[in-house]
PDB file of N, CA and C in Angstrom:
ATOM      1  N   UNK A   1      11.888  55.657 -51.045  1.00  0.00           N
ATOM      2  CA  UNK A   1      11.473  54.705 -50.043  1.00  0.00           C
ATOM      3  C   UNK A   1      11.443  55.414 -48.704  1.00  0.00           C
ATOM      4  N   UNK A   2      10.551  55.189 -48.159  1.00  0.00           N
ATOM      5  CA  UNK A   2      10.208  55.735 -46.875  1.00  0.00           C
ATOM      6  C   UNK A   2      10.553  54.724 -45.736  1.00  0.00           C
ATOM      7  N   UNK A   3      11.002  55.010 -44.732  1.00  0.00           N
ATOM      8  CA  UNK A   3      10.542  54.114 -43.363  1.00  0.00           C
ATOM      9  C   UNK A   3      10.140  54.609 -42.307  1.00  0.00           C
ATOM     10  N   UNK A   4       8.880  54.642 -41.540  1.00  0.00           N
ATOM     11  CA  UNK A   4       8.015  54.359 -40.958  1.00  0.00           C
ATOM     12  C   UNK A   4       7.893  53.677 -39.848  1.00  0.00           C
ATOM     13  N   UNK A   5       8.132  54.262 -38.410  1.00  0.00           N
ATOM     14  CA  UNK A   5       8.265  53.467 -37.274  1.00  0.00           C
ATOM     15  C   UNK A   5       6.802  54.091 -36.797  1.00  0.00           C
ATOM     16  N   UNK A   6       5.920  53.427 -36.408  1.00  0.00           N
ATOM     17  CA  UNK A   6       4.917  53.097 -35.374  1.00  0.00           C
ATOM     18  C   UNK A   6       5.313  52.418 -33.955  1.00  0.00           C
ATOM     19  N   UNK A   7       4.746  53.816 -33.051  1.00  0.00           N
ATOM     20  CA  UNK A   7       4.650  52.731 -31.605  1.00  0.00           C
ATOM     21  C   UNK A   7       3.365  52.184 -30.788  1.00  0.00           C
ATOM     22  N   UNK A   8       3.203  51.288 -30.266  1.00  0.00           N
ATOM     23  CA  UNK A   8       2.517  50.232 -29.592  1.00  0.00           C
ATOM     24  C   UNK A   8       1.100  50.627 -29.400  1.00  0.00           C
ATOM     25  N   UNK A   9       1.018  52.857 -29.564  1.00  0.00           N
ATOM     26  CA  UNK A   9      -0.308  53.568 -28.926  1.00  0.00           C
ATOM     27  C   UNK A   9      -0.752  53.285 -30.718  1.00  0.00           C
ATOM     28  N   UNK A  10       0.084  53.442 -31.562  1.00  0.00           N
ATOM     29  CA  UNK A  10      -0.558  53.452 -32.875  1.00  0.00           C
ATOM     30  C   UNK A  10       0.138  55.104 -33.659  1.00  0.00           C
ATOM     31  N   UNK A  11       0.492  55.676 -32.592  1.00  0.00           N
ATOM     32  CA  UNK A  11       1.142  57.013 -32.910  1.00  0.00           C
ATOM     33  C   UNK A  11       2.606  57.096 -34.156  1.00  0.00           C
ATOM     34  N   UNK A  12       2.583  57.696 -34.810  1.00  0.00           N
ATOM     35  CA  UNK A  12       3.860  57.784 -35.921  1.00  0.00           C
ATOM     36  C   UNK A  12       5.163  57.880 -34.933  1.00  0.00           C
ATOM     37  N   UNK A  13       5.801  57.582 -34.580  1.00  0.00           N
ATOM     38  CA  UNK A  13       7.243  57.774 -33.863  1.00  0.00           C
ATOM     39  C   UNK A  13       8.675  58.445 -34.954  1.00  0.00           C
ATOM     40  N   UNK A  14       8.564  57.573 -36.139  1.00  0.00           N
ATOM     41  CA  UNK A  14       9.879  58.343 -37.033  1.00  0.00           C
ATOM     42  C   UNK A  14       9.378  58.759 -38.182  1.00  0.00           C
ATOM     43  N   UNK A  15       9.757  59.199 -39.086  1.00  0.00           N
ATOM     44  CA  UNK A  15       9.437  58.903 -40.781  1.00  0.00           C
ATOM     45  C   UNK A  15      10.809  59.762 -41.522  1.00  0.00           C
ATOM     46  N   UNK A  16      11.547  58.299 -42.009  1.00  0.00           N
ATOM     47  CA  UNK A  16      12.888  59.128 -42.768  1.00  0.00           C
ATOM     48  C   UNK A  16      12.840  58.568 -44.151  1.00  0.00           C
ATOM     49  N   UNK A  17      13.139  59.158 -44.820  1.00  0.00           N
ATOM     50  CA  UNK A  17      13.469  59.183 -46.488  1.00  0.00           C
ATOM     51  C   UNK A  17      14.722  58.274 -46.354  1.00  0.00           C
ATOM     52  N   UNK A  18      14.311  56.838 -47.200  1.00  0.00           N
ATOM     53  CA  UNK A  18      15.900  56.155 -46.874  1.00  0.00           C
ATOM     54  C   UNK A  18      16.566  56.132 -48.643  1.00  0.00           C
ATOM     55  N   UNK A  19      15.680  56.310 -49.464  1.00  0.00           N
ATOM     56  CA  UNK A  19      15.633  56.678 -50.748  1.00  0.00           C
ATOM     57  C   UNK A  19      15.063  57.852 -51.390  1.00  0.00           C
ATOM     58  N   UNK A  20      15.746  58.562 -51.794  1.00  0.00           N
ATOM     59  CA  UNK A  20      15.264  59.863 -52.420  1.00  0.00           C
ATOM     60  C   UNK A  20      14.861  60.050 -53.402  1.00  0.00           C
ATOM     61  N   UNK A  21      13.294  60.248 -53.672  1.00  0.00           N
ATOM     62  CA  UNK A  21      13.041  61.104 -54.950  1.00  0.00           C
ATOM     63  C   UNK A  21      13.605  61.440 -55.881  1.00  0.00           C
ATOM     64  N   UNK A  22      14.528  62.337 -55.765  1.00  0.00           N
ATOM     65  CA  UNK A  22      15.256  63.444 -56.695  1.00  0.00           C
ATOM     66  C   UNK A  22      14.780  64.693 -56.251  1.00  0.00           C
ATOM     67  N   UNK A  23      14.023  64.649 -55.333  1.00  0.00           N
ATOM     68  CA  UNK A  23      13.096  65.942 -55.726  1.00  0.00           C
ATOM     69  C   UNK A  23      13.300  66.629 -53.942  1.00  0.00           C
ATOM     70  N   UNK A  24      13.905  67.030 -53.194  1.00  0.00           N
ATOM     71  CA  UNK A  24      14.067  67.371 -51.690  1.00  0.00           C
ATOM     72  C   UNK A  24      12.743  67.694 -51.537  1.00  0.00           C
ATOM     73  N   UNK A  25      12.266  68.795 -52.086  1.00  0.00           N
ATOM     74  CA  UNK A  25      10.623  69.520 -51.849  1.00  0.00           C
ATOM     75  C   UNK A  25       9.441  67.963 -51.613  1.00  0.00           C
ATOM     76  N   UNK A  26       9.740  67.410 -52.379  1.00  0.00           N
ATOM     77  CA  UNK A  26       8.667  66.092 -52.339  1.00  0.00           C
ATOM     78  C   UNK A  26       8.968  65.266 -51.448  1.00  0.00           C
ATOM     79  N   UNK A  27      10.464  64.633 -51.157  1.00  0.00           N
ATOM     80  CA  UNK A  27      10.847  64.068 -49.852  1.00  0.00           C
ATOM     81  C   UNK A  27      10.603  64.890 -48.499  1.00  0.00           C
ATOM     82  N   UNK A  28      10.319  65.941 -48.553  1.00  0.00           N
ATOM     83  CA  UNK A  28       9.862  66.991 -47.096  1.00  0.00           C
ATOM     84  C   UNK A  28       8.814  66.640 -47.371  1.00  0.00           C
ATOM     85  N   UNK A  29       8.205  67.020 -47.700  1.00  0.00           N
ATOM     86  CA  UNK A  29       6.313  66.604 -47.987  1.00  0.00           C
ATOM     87  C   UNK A  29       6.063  65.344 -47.708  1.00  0.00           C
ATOM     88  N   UNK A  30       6.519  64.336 -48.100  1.00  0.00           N
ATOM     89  CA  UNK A  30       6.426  63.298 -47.974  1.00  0.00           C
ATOM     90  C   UNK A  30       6.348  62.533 -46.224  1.00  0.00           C
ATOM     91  N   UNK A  31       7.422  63.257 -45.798  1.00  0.00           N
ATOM     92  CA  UNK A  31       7.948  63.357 -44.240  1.00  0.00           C
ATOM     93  C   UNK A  31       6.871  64.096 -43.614  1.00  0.00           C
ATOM     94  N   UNK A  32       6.720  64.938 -44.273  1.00  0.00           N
ATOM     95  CA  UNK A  32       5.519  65.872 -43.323  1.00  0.00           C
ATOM     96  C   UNK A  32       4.155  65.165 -43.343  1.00  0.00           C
ATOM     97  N   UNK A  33       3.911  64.711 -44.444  1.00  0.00           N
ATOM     98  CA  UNK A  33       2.670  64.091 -44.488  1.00  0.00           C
ATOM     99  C   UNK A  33       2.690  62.985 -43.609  1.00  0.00           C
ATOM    100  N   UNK A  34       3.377  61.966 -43.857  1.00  0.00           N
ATOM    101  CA  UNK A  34       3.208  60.392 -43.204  1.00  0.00           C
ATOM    102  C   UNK A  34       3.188  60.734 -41.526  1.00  0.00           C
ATOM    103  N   UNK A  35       3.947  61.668 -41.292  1.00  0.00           N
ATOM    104  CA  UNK A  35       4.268  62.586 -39.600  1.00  0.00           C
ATOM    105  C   UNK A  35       3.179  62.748 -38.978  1.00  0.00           C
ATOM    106  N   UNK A  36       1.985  63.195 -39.811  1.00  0.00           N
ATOM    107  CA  UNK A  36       0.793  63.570 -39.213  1.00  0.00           C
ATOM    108  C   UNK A  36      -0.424  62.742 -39.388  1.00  0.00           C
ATOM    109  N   UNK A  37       0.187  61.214 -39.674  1.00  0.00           N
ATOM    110  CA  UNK A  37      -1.019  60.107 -39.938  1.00  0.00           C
ATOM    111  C   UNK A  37      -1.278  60.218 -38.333  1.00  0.00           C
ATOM    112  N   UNK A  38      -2.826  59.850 -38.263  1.00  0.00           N
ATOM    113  CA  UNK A  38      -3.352  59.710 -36.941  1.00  0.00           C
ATOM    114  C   UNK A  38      -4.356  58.389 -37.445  1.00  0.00           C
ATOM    115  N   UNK A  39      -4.893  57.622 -35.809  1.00  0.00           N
ATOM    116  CA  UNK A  39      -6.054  56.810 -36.666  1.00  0.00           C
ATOM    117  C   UNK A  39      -5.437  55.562 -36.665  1.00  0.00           C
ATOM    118  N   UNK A  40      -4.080  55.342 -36.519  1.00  0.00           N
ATOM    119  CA  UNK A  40      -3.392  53.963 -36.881  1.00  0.00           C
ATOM    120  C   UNK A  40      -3.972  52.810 -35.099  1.00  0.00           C
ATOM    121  N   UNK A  41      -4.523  52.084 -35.267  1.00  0.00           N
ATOM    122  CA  UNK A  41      -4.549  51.209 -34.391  1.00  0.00           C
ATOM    123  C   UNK A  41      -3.917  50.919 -33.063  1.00  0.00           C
ATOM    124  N   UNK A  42      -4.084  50.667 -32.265  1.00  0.00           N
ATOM    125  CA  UNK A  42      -2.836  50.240 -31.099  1.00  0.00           C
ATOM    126  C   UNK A  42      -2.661  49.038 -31.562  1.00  0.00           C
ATOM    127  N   UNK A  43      -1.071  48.145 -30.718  1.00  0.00           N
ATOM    128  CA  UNK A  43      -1.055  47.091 -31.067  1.00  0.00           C
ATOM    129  C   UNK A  43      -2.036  46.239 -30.399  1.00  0.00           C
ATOM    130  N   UNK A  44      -2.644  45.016 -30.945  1.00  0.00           N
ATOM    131  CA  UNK A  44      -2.884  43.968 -30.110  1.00  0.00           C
ATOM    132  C   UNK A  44      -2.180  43.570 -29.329  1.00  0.00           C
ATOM    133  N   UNK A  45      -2.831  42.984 -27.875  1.00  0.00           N
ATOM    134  CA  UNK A  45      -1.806  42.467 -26.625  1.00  0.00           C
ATOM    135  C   UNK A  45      -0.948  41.624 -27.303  1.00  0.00           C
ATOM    136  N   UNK A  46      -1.659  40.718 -28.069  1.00  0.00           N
ATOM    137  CA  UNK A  46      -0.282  39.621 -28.475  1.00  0.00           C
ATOM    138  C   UNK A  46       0.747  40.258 -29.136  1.00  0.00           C
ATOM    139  N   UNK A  47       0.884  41.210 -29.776  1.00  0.00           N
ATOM    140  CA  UNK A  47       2.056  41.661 -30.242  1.00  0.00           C
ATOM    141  C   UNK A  47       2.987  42.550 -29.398  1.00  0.00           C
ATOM    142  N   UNK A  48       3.626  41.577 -28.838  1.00  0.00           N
ATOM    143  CA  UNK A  48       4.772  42.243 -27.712  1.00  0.00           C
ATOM    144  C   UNK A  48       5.827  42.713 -27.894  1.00  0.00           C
ATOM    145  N   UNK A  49       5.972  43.732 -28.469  1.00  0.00           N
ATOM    146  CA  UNK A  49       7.053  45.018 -29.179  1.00  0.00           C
ATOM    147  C   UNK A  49       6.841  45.953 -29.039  1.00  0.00           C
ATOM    148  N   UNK A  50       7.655  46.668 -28.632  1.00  0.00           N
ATOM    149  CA  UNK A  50       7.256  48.412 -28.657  1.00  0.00           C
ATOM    150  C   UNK A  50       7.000  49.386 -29.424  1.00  0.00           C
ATOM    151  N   UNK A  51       7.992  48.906 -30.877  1.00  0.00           N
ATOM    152  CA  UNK A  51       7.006  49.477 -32.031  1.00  0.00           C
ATOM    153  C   UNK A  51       7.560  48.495 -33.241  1.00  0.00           C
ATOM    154  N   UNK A  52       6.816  49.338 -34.407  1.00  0.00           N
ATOM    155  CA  UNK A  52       7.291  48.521 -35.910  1.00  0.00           C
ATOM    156  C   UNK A  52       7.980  49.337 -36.767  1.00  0.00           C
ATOM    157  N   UNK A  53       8.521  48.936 -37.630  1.00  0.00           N
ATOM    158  CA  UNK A  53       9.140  50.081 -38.724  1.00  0.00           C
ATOM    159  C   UNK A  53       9.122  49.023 -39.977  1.00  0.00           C
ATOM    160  N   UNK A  54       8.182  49.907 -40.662  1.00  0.00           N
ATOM    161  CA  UNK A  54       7.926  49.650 -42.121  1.00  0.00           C
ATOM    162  C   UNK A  54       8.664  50.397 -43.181  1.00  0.00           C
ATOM    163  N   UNK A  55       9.194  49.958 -44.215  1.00  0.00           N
ATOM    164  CA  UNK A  55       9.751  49.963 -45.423  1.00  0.00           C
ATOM    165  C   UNK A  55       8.233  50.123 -46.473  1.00  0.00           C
ATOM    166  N   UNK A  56       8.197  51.918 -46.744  1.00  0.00           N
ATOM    167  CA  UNK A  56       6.962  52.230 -47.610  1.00  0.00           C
ATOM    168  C   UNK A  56       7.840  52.533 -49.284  1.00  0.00           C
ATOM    169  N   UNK A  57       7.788  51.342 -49.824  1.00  0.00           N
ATOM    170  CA  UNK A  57       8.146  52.051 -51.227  1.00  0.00           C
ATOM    171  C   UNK A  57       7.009  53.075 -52.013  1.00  0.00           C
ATOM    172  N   UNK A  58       7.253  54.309 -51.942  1.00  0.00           N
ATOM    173  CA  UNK A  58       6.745  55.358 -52.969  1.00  0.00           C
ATOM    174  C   UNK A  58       7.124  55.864 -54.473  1.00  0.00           C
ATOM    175  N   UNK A  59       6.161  55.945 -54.812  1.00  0.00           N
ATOM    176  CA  UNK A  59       6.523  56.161 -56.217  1.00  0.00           C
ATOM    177  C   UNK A  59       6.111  57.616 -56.705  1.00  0.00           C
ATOM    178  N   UNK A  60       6.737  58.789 -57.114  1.00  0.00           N
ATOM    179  CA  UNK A  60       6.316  60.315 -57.446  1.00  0.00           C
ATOM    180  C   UNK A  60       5.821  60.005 -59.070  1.00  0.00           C
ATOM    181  N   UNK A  61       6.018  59.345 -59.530  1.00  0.00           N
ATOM    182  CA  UNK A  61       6.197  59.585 -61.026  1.00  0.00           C
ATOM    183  C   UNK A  61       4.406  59.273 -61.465  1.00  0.00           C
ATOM    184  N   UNK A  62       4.389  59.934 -62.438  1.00  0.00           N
ATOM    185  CA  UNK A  62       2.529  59.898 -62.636  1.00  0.00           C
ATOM    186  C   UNK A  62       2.284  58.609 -63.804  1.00  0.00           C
ATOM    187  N   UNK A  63       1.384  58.070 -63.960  1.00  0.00           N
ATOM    188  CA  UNK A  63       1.067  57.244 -65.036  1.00  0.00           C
ATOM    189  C   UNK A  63       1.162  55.911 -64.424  1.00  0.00           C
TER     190      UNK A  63
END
Protein backbone atom coordinates (compact mmCIF):
# COMPACT_ATOMS: atom_id res chain seq x y z
CA UNK A 1 0.00 0.00 0.00
CA UNK A 2 1.21 3.21 -0.98
CA UNK A 3 0.30 6.76 0.30
CA UNK A 4 0.34 9.55 -1.80
CA UNK A 5 0.14 13.20 -0.77
CA UNK A 6 -0.68 15.73 -3.58
CA UNK A 7 -0.48 19.50 -3.15
CA UNK A 8 -3.04 22.16 -4.25
CA UNK A 9 -0.38 22.95 -7.68
CA UNK A 10 -1.18 19.17 -8.51
CA UNK A 11 2.62 18.39 -7.79
CA UNK A 12 3.50 14.84 -5.86
CA UNK A 13 4.59 16.21 -2.30
CA UNK A 14 5.23 12.55 -0.42
CA UNK A 15 5.06 8.92 -1.57
CA UNK A 16 5.74 6.30 1.36
CA UNK A 17 5.33 2.56 1.33
CA UNK A 18 2.91 2.08 4.35
CA UNK A 19 2.73 -1.71 3.36
CA UNK A 20 5.43 -3.65 1.95
CA UNK A 21 5.71 -5.84 -0.88
CA UNK A 22 8.18 -8.24 0.37
CA UNK A 23 10.24 -7.18 -2.17
CA UNK A 24 12.49 -3.60 -0.98
CA UNK A 25 13.74 -3.35 -4.84
CA UNK A 26 9.92 -3.05 -5.92
CA UNK A 27 8.88 -0.80 -2.94
CA UNK A 28 11.91 1.72 -4.19
CA UNK A 29 10.58 1.57 -7.62
CA UNK A 30 7.43 1.96 -6.67
CA UNK A 31 8.44 5.30 -4.65
CA UNK A 32 10.45 6.36 -7.47
CA UNK A 33 7.90 5.97 -9.92
CA UNK A 34 4.68 7.56 -8.27
CA UNK A 35 7.61 10.61 -7.25
CA UNK A 36 7.82 11.53 -10.76
CA UNK A 37 3.97 11.58 -11.73
CA UNK A 38 3.54 14.99 -13.39
CA UNK A 39 0.18 16.12 -15.19
CA UNK A 40 -1.98 15.74 -11.96
CA UNK A 41 -4.49 18.71 -11.99
CA UNK A 42 -4.50 21.71 -9.59
CA UNK A 43 -7.11 21.78 -7.09
CA UNK A 44 -10.37 23.43 -7.90
CA UNK A 45 -11.01 26.80 -5.95
CA UNK A 46 -13.69 25.04 -4.06
CA UNK A 47 -11.48 22.63 -2.62
CA UNK A 48 -9.90 24.51 0.22
CA UNK A 49 -6.95 22.32 1.47
CA UNK A 50 -3.56 22.39 0.89
CA UNK A 51 -3.14 19.02 -0.15
CA UNK A 52 -4.61 15.30 -0.23
CA UNK A 53 -3.15 12.02 0.70
CA UNK A 54 -4.39 8.99 -0.88
CA UNK A 55 -4.20 5.39 0.27
CA UNK A 56 -3.01 3.52 -3.30
CA UNK A 57 -3.50 -0.21 -2.69
CA UNK A 58 -0.92 -2.03 -5.13
CA UNK A 59 -0.73 -5.25 -6.05
CA UNK A 60 3.02 -6.90 -7.49
CA UNK A 61 1.71 -10.28 -7.98
CA UNK A 62 0.92 -11.19 -11.81
CA UNK A 63 -2.35 -12.94 -12.91
Amino acid sequence: MLEITIARDGSVMTVEVMESSGNRAMDAALVRHFSRIKGIPAFTPDMNIPSITLALPISTRRG
